[in-house]
Protein backbone atom coordinates (compact mmCIF):
# COMPACT_ATOMS: atom_id res chain seq x y z
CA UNK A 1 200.53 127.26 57.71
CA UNK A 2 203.09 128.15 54.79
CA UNK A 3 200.95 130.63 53.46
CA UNK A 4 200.11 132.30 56.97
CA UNK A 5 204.05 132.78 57.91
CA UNK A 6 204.58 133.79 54.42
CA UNK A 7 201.79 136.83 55.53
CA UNK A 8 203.36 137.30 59.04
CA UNK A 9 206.37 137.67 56.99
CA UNK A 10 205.58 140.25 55.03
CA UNK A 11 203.65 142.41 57.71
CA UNK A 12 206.71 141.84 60.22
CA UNK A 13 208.99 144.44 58.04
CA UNK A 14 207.60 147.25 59.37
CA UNK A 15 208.46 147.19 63.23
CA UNK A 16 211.72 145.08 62.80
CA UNK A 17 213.41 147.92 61.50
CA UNK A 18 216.72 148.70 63.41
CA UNK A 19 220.28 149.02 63.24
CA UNK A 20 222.59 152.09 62.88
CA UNK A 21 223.21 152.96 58.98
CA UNK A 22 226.25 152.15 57.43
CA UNK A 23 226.76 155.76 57.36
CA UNK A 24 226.89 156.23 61.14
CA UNK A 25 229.28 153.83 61.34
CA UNK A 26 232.86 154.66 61.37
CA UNK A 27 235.15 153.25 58.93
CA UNK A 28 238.05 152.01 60.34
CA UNK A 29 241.60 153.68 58.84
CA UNK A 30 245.31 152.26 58.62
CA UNK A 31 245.81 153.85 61.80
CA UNK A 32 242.79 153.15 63.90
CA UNK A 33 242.77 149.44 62.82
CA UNK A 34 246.06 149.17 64.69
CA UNK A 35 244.50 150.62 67.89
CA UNK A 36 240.97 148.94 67.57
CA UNK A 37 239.65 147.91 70.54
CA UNK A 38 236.20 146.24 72.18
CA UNK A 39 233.67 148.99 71.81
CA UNK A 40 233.32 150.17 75.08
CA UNK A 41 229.63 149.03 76.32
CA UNK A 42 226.94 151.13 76.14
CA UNK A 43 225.91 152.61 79.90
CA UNK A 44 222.93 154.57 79.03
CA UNK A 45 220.20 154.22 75.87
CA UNK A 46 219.42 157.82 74.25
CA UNK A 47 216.87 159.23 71.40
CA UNK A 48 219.73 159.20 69.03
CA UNK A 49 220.79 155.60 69.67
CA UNK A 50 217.10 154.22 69.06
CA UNK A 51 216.88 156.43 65.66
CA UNK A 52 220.22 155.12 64.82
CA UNK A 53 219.04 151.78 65.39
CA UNK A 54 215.73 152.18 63.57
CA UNK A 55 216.97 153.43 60.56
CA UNK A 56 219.81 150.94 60.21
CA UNK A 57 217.12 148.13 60.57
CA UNK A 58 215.40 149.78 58.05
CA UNK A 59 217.99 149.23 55.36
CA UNK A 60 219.05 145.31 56.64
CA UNK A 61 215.36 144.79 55.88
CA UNK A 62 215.61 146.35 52.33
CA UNK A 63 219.13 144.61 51.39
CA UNK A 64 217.78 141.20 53.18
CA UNK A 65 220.36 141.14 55.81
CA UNK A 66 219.33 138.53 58.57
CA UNK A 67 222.71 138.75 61.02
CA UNK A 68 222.35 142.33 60.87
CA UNK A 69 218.12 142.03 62.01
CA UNK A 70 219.46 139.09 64.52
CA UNK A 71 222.46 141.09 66.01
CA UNK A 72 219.79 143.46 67.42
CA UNK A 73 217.66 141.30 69.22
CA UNK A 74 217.96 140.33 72.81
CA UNK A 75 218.05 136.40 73.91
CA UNK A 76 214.48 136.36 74.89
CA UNK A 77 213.39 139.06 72.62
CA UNK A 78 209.30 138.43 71.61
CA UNK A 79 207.18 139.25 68.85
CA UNK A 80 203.26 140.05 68.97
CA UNK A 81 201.67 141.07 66.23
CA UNK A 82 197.80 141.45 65.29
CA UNK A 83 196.43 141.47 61.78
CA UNK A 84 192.83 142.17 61.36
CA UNK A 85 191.01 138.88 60.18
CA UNK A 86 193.53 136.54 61.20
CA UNK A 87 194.86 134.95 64.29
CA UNK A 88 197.35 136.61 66.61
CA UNK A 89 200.48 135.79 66.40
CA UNK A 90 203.23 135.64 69.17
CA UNK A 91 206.77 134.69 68.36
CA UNK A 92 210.36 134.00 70.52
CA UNK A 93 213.54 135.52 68.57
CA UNK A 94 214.08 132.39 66.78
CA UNK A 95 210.96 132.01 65.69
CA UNK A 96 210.70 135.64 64.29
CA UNK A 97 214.28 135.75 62.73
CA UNK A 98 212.42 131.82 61.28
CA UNK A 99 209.82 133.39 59.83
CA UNK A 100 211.49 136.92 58.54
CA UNK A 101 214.36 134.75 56.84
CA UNK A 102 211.49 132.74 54.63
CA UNK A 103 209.86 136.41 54.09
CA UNK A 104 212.90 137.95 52.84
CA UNK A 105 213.86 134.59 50.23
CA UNK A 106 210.70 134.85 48.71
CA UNK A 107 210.54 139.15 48.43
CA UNK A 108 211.29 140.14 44.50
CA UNK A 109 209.99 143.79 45.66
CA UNK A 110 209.68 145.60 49.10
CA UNK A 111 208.34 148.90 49.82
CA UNK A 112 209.14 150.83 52.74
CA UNK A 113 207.56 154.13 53.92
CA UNK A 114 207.99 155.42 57.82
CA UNK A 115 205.15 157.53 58.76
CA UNK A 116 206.51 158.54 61.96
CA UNK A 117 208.57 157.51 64.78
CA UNK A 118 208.35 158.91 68.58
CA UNK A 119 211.18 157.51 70.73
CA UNK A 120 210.98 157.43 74.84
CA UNK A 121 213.90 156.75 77.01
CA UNK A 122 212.92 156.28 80.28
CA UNK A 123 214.71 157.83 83.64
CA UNK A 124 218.12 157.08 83.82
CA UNK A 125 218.64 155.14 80.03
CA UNK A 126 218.29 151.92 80.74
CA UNK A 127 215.25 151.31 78.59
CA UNK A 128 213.61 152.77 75.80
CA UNK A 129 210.45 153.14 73.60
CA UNK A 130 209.67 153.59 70.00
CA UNK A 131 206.24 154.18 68.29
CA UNK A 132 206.20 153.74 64.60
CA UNK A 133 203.75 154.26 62.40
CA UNK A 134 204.74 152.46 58.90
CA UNK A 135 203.60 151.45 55.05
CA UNK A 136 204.60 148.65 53.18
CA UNK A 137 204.63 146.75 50.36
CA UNK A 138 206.17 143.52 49.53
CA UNK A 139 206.07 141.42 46.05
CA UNK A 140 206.38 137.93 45.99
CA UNK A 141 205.92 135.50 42.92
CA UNK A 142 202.42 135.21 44.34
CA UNK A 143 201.40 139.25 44.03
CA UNK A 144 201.73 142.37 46.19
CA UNK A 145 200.61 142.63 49.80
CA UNK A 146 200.34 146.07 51.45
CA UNK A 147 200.25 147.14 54.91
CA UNK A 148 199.84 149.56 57.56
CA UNK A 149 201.29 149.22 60.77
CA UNK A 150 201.33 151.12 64.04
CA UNK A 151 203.93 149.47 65.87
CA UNK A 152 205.96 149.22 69.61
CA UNK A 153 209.53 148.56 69.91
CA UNK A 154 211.19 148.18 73.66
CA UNK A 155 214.69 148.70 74.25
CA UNK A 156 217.04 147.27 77.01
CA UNK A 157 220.90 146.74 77.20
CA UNK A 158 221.95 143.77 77.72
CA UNK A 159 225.58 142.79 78.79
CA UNK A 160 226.73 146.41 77.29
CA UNK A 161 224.47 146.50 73.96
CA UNK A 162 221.43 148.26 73.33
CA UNK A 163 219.24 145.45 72.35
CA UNK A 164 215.66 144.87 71.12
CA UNK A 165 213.53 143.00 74.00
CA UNK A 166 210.26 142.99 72.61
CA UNK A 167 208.38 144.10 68.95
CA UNK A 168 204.50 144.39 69.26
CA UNK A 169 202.56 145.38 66.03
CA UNK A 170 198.90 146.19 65.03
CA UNK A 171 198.60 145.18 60.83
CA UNK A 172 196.06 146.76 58.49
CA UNK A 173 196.13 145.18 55.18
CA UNK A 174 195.63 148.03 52.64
């Protein structure tokens, strides 16, 4: 069972890419620290927010960054993925963030390459759809495993946050 989360793992990294880059994010100054306030909660989801959120996934994944990955997923968030020759697998958010966490310790290497990525907000923002299409390759102490994945990622906001409410993947080791 070790060895098939360990797999799971690695294939995951591809469609549970999201957060917004550092970059995006602005730094706080002398003056704006004294004025900080609660973000005001997000109304509406748009194309920009999903990138944002993609891309900054992206990176947690590549610098290992768990809370970052877990601070995007909703409550009851789920996890379907399907790996030719193997069983499917379905996982809750803890479960997932489980299996991604013993991934990520046991990565010495990981490869990322987005193919493409089509967002869809639906009428009126409150939800949202990405289709990714991703490479990857991740070392461990036991070899390199490569993958191709054509992924789903559905987006709701929940109490004010644009959240991640469900991941589904197709895997096609390479």
């Amino acid at each position: 069972m070790r060895l098939n989360k360990i797999i799971v793992a690695i294939l995951l990294c591809a469609t549970t890419l999201t957060l917004p880059p550092l970059a995006a994010v602005a730094r706080p100054t002398q003056k704006t620290r004294a004025k900080a306030q609660t973000p005001a909660p997000q109304t509406e989801i748009t194309k920009e927010n999903v990138e944002a959120i993609v891309s900054g996934l992206e990176g947690a994944m590549k610098k290992k960054e768990i809370a970052v990955i877990a601070a995007y997923l909703a409550p009851d968030m789920r996890y379907k993925s399907q790996t030719a020759n193997r069983p499917a697998i379905d996982l809750n958010r803890a479960q997932f963030l489980e299996v991604m966490e013993l991934g990520l310790e046991l990565t010495l290497d990981y490869v990322y390459l987005r193919k493409s990525l089509t967002v869809t907000v639906a009428p009126g923002g409150q939800s949202a759809t990405a289709q990714t299409e991703t490479f990857e390759m991740v070392t461990t102490a036991q070899g390199a495993v490569a993958g191709h994945s054509v992924g789903v990622i559905n987006f709701k906001i929940y109490k004010g946050k644009i959240l991640i409410s469900s991941m589904e993947s197709i895997n096609t080791p390479v």
